[in-house]
N, C-alpha and C. Protein backbone atom coordinates (compact mmCIF):
# COMPACT_ATOMS: atom_id res chain seq x y z
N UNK A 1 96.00 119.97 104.01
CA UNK A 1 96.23 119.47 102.66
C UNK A 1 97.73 119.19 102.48
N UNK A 2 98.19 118.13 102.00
CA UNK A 2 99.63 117.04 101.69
C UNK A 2 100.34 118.57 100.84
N UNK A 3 101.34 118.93 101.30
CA UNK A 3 102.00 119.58 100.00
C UNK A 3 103.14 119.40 99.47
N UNK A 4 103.53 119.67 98.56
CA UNK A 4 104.67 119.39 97.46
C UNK A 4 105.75 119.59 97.88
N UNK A 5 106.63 118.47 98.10
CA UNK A 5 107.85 118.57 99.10
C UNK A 5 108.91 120.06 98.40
N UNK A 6 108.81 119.37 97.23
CA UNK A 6 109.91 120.90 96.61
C UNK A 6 109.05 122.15 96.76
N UNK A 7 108.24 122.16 96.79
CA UNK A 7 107.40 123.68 97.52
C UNK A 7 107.69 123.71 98.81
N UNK A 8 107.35 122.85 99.65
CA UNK A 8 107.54 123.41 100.87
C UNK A 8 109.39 123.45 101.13
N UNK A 9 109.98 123.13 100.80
CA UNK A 9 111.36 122.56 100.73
C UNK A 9 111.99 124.19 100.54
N UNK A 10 111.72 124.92 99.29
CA UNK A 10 111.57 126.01 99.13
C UNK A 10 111.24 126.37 100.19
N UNK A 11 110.05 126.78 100.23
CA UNK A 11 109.35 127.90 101.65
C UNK A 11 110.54 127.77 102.79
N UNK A 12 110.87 126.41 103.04
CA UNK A 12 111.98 126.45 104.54
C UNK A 12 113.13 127.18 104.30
N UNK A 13 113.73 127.24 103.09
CA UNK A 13 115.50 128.26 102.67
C UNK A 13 114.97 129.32 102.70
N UNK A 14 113.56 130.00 102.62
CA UNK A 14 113.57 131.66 102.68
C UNK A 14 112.93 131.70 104.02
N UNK A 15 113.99 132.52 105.04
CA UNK A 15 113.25 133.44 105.87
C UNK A 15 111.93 133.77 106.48
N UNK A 16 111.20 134.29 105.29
CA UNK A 16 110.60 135.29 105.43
C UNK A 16 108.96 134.39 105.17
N UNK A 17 109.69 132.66 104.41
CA UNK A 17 107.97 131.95 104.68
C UNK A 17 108.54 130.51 105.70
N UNK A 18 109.94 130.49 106.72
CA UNK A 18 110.25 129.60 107.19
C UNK A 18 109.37 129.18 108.13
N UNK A 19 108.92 129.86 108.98
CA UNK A 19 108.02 129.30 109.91
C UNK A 19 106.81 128.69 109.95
N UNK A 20 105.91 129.54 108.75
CA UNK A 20 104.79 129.03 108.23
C UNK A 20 104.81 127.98 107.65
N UNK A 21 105.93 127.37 106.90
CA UNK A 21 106.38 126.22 105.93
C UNK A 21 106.84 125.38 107.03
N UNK A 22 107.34 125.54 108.51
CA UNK A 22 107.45 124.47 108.82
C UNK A 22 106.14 124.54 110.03
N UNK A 23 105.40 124.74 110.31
CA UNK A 23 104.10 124.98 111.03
C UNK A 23 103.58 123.84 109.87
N UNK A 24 103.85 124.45 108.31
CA UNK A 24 102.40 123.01 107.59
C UNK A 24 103.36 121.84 107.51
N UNK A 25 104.68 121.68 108.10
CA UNK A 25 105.41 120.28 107.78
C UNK A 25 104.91 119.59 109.29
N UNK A 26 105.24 120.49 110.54
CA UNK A 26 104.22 119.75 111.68
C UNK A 26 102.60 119.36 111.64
N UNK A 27 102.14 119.87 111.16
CA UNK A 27 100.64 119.34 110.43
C UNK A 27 100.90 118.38 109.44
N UNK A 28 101.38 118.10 108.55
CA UNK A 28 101.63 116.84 107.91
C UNK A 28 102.20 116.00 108.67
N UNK A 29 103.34 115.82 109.13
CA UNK A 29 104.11 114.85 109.85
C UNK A 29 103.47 114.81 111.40
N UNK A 30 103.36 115.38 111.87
CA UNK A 30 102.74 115.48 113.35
C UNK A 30 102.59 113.86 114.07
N UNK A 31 101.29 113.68 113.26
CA UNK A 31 100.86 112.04 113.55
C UNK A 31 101.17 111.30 112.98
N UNK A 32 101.85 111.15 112.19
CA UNK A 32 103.05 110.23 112.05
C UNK A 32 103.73 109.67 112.39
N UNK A 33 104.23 110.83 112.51
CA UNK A 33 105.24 110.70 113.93
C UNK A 33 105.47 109.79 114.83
N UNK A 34 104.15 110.56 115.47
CA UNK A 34 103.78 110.70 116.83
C UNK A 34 103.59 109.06 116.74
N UNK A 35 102.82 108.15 115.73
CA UNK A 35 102.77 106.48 115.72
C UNK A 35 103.95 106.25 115.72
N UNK A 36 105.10 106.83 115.16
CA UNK A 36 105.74 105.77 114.68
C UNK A 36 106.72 106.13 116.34
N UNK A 37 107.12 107.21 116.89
CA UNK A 37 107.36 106.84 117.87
C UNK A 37 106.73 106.16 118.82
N UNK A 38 105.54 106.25 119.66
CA UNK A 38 104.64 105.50 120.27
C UNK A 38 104.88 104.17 120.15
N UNK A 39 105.20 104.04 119.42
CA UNK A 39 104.92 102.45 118.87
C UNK A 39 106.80 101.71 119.66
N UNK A 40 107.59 103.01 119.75
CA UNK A 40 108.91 102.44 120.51
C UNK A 40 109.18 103.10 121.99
N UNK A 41 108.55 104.12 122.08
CA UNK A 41 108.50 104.33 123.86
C UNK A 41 107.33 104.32 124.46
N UNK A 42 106.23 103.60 123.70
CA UNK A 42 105.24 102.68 124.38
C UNK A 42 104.04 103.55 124.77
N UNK A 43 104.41 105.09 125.79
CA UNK A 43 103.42 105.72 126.32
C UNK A 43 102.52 106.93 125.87
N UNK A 44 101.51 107.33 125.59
CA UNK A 44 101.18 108.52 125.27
C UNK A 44 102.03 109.79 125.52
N UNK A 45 102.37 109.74 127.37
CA UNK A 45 102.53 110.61 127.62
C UNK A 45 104.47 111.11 127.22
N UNK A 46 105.35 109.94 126.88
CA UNK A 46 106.55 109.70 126.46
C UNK A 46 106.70 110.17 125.04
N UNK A 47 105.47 109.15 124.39
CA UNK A 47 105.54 109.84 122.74
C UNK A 47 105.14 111.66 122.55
N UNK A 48 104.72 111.80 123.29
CA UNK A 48 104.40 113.46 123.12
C UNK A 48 105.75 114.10 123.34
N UNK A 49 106.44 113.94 124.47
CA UNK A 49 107.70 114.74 125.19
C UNK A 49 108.76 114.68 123.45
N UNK A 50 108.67 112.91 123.15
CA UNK A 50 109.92 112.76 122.11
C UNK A 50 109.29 113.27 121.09
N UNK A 51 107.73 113.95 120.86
CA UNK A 51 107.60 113.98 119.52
C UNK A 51 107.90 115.47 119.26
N UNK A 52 107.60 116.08 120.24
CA UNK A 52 107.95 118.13 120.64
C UNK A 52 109.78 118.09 120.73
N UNK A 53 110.33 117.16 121.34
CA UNK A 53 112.10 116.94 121.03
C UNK A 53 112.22 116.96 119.89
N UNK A 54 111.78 116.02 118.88
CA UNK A 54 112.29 115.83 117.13
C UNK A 54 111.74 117.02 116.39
N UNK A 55 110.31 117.65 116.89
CA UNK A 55 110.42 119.23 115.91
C UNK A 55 111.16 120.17 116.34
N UNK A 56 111.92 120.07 117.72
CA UNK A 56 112.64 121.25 118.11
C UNK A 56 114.00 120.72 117.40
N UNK A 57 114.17 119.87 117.49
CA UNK A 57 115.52 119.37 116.68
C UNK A 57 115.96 119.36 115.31
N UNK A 58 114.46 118.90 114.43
CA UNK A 58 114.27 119.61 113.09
C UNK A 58 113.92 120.82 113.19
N UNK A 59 113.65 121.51 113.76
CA UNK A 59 113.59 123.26 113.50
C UNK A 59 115.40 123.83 113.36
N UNK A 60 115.82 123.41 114.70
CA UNK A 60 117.35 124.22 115.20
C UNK A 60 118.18 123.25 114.17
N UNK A 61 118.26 122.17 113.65
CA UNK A 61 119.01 121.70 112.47
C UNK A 61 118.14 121.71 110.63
N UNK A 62 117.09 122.93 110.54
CA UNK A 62 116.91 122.91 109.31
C UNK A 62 118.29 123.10 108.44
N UNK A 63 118.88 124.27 108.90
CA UNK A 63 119.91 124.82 107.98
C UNK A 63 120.74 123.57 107.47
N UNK A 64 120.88 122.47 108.05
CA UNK A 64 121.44 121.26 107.65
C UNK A 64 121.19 119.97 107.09
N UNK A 65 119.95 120.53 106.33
CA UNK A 65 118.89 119.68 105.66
C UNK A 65 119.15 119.89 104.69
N UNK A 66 120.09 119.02 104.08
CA UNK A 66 120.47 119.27 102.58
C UNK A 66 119.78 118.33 101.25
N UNK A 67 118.83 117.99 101.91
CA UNK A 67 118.03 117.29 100.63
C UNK A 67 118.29 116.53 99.61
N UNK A 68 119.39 115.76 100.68
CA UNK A 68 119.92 114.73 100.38
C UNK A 68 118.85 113.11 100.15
N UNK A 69 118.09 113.26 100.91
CA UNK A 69 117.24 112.23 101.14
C UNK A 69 115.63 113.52 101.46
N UNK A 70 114.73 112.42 101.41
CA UNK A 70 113.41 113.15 101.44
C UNK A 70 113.29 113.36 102.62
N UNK A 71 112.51 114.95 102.63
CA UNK A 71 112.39 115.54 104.03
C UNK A 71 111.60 114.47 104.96
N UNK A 72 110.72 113.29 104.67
CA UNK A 72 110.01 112.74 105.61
C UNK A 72 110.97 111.38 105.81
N UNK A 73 111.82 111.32 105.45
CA UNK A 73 113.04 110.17 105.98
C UNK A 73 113.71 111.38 107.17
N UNK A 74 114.67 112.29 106.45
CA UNK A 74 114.70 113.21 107.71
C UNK A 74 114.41 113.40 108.97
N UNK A 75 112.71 113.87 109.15
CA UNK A 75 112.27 113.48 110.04
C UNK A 75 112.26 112.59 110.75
N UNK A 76 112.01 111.33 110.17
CA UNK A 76 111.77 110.00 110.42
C UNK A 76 113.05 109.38 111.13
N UNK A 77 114.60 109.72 110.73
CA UNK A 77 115.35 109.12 110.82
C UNK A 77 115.13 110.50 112.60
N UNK A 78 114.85 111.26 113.34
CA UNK A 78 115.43 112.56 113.61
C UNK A 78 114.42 111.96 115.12
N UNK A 79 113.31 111.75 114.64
CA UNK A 79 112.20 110.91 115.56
C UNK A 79 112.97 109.41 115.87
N UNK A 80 113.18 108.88 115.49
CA UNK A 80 113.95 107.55 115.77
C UNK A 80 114.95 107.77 116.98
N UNK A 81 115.52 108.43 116.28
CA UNK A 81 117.12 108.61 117.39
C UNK A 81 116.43 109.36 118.42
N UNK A 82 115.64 110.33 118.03
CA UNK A 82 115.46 110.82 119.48
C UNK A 82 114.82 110.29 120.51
N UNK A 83 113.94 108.87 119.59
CA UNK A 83 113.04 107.89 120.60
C UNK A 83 113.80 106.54 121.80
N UNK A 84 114.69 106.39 120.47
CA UNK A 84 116.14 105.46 121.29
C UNK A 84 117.06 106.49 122.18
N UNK A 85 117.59 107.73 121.98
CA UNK A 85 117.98 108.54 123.09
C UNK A 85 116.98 108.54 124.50
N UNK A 86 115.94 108.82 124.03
CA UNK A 86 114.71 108.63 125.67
C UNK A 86 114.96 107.58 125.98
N UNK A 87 114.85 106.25 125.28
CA UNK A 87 114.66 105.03 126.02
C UNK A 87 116.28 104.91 126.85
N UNK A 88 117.52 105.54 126.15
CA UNK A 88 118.89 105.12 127.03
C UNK A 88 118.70 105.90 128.04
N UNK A 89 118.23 107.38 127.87
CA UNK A 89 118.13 107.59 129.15
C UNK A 89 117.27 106.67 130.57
N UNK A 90 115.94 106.30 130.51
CA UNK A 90 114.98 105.89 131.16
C UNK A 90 116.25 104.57 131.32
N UNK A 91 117.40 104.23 130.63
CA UNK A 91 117.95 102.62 130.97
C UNK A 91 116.64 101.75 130.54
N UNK A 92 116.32 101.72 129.32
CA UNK A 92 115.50 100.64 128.73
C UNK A 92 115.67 100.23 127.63
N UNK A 93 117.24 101.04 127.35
CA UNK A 93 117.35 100.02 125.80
C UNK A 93 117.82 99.04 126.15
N UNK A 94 118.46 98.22 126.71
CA UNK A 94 118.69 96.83 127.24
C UNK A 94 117.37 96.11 126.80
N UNK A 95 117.68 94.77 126.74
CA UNK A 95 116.35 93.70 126.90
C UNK A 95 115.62 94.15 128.13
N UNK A 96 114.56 93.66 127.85
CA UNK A 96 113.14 94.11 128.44
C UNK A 96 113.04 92.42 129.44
N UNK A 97 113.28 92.61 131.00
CA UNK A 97 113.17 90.86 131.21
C UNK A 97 111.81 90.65 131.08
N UNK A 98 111.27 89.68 131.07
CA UNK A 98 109.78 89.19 131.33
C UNK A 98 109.09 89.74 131.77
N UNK A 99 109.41 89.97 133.38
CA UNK A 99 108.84 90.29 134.16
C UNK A 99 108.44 92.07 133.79
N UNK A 100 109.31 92.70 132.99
CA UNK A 100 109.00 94.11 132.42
C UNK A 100 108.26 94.54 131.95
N UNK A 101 108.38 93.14 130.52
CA UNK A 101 107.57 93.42 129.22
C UNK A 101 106.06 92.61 129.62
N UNK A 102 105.77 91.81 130.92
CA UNK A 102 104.15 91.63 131.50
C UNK A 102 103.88 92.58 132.07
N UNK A 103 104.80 93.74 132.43
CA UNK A 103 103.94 95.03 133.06
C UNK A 103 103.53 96.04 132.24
N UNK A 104 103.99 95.67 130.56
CA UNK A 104 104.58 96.53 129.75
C UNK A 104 102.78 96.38 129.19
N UNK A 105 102.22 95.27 129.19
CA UNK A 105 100.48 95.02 129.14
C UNK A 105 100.00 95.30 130.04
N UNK A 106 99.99 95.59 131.38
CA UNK A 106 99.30 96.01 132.18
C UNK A 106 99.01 97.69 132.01
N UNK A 107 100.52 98.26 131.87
CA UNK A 107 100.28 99.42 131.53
C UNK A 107 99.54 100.12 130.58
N UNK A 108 100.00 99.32 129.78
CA UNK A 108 98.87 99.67 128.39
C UNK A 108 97.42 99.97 128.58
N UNK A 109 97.06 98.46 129.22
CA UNK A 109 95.78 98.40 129.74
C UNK A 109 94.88 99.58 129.87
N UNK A 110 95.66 100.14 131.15
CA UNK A 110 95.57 100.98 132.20
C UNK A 110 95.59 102.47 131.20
N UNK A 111 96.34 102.51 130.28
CA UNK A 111 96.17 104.04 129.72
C UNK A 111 95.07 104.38 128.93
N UNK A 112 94.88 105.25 129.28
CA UNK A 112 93.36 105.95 128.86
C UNK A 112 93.37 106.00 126.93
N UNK A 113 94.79 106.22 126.55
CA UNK A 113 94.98 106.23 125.33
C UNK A 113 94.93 105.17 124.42
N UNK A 114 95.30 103.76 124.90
CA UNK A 114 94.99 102.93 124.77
C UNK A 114 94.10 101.87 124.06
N UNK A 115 93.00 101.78 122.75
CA UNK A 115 92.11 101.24 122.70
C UNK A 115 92.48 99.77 122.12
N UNK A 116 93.36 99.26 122.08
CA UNK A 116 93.30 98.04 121.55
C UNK A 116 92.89 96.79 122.52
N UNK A 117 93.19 95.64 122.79
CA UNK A 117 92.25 94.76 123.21
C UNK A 117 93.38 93.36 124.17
N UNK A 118 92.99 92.43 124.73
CA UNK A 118 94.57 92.03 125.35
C UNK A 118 95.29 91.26 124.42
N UNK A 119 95.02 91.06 122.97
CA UNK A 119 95.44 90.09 122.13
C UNK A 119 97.11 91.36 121.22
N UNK A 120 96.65 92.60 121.15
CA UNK A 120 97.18 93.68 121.49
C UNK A 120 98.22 93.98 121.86
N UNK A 121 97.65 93.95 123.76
CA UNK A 121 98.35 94.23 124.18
C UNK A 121 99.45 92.85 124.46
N UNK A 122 99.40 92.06 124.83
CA UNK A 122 100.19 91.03 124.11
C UNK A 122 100.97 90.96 123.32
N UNK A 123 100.62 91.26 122.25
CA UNK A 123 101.72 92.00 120.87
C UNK A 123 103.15 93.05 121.32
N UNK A 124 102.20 93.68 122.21
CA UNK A 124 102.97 94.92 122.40
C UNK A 124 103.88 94.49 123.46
N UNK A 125 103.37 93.44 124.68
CA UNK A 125 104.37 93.39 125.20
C UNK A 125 105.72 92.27 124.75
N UNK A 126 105.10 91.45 123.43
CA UNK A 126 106.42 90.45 123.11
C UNK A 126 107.31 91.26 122.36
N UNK A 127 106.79 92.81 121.81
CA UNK A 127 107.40 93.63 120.78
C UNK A 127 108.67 94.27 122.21
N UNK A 128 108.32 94.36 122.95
CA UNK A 128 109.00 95.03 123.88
C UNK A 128 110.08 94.18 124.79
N UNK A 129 109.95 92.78 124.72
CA UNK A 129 110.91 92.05 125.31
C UNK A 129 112.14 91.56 123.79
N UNK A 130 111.66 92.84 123.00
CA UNK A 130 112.66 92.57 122.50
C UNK A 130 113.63 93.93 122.43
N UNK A 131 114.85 93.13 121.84
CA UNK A 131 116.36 94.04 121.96
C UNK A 131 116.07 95.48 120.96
N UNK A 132 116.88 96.42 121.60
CA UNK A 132 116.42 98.03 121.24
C UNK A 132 116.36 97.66 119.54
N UNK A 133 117.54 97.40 119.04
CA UNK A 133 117.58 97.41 117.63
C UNK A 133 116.49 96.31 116.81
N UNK A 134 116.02 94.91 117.49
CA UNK A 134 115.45 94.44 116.66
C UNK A 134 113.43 95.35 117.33
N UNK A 135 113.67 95.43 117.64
CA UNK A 135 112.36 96.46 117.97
C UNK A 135 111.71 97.11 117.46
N UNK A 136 113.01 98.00 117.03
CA UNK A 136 112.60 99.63 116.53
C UNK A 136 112.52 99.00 114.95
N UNK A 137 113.31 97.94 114.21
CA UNK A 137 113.03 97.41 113.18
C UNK A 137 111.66 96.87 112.78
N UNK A 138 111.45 96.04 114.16
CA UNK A 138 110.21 95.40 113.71
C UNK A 138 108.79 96.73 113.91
N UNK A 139 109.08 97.75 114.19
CA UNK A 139 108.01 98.27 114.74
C UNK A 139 107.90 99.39 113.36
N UNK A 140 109.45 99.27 112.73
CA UNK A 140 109.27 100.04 111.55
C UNK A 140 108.71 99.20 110.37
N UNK A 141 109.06 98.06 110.08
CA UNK A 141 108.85 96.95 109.44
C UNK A 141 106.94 96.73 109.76
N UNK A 142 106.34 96.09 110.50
CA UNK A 142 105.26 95.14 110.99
C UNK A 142 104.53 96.39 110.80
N UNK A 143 104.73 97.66 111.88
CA UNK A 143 103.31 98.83 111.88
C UNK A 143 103.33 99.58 110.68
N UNK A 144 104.65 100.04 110.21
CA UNK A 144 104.42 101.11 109.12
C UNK A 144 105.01 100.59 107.63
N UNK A 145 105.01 99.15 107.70
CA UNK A 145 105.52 98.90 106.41
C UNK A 145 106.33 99.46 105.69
N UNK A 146 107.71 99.78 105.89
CA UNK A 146 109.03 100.50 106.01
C UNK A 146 109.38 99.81 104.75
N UNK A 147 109.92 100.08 103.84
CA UNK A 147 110.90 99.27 102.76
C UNK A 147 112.37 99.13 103.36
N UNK A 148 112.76 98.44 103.33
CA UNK A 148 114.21 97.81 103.98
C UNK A 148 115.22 98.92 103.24
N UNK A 149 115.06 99.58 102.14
CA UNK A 149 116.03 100.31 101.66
C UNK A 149 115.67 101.54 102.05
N UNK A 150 114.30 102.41 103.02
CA UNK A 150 114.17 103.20 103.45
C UNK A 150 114.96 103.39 104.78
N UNK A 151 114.58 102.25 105.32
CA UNK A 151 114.71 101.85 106.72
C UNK A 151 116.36 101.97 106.68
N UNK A 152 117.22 101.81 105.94
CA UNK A 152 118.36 101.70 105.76
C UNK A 152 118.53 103.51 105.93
N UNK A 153 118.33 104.12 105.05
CA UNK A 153 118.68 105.47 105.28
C UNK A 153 118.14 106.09 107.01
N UNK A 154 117.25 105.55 107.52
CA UNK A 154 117.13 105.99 108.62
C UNK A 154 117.75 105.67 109.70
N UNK A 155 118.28 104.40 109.77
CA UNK A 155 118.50 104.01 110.83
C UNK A 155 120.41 103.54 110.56
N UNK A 156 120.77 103.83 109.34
CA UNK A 156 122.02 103.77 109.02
C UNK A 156 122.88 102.42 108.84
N UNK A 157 122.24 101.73 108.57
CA UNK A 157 122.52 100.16 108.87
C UNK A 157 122.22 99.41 107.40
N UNK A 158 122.60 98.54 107.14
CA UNK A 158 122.18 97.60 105.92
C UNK A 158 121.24 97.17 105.76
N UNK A 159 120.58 96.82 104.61
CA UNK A 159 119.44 96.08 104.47
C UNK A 159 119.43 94.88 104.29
N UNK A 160 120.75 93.97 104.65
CA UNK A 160 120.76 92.68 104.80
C UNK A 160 120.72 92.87 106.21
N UNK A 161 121.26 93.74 107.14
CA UNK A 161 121.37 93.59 108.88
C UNK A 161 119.49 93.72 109.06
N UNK A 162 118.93 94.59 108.50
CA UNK A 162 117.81 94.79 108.73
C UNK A 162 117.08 93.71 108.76
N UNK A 163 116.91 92.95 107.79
CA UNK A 163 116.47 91.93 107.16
C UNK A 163 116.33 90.82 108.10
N UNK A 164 117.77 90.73 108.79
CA UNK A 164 118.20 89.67 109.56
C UNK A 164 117.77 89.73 110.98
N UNK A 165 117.60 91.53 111.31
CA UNK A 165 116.80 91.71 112.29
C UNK A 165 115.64 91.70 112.92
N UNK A 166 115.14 91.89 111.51
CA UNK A 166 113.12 91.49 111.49
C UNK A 166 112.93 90.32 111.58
N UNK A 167 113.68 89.64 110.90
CA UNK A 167 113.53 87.65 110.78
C UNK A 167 113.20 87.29 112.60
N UNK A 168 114.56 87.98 112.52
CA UNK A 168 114.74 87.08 114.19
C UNK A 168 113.73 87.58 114.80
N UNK A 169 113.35 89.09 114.93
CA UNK A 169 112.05 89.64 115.99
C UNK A 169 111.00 89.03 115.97
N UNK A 170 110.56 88.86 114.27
CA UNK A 170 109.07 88.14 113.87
C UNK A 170 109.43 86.71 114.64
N UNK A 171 110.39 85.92 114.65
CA UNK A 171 110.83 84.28 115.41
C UNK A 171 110.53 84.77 116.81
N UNK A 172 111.14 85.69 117.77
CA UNK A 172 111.01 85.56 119.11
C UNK A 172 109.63 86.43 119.54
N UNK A 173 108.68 87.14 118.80
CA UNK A 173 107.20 88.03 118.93
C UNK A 173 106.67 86.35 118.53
N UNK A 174 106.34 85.84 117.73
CA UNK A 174 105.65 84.31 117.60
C UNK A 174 105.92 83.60 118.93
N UNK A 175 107.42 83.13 119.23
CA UNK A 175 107.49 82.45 120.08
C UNK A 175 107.19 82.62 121.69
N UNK A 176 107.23 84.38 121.78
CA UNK A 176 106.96 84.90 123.03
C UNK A 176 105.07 84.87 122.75
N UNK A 177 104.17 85.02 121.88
CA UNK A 177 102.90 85.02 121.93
C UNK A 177 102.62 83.05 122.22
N UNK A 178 102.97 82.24 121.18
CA UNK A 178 102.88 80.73 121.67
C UNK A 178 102.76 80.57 123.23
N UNK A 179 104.06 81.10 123.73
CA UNK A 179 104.22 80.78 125.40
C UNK A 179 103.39 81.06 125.81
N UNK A 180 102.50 82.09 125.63
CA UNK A 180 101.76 82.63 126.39
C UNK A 180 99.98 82.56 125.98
N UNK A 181 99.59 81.85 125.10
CA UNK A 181 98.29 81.48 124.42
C UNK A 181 97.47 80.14 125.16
């Protein structure tokens, strides 16, 4: 059951209900998450590693959760970075060449987790021949319908840069699906 951010918000500053309060914030956010990263390091088995990184990272930085912004931007912004940190490591925030982002559908294919269809996976691989930043925009933008002034607190950037970043992704995801229809 969804609970009341200033309740649970509470429960996390005392001690003595911190763990339990953040045990029901991983049950709320969990799969969330877990899409909204997936959706930028591509694999089941990748989105799991980064999604157990961002609660260990929101656990050991609660004390610095000043509730400034809502705890599920928090998160959100905490999952992000830690999804673009995996990808610099792996050396895949660079452009994705062609030849990457056609293996980037095969793979898909191939994962058991997988159920979408090759029109899909297609999607997924023109989403992926694109540049780290217009990516993670469009993937916040297109899958989870992000408000540009959310998206701004997460990712630290303007909502005219944003704006300008989705434009262009939605232009080169069209033009990379055309080529290929």
């Amino acid at each position: 059951m969804p609970y009341k951010e200033k309740d649970i918000l509470k429960q996390l500053s005392d001690p003595k209900t911190q763990r339990k309060a953040f045990e029901a914030v991983v049950r709320q956010y969990g799969e969330i998450l877990y899409w909204k990263i997936r959706r930028i390091v591509l694999t089941h088995e990748d989105a799991n590693d980064v999604l157990q990184n961002t609660f260990v990272k929101a656990w050991v930085n609660l004390a610095d959760f000043r509730n400034l912004s809502k705890l599920s931007t928090w998160l959100y912004r905490i999952a992000v970075n830690e999804s673009l940190d995996f990808l610099r490591k792996k050396k895949n925030l660079q452009d994705v060449s062609v030849d990457e982002a056609a293996g980037v559908a095969n793979m898909l294919m191939a994962d058991e987790f997988f159920d979408g269809d090759e029109a899909q996976a297609l999607l997924q691989q023109a989403i992926a021949s694109l540049p780290d930043v217009q990516r993670t925009v469009f993937t916040l933008r297109y899958y989870d319908n992000m408000k540009y002034s959310e998206m701004s607190k997460v990712l630290h950037t303007s909502e005219g840069a944003l704006k300008a970043s989705y434009h262009i992704a939605v232009q080169k995801v069209t033009a990379y699906v055309k080529e290929r229809e």
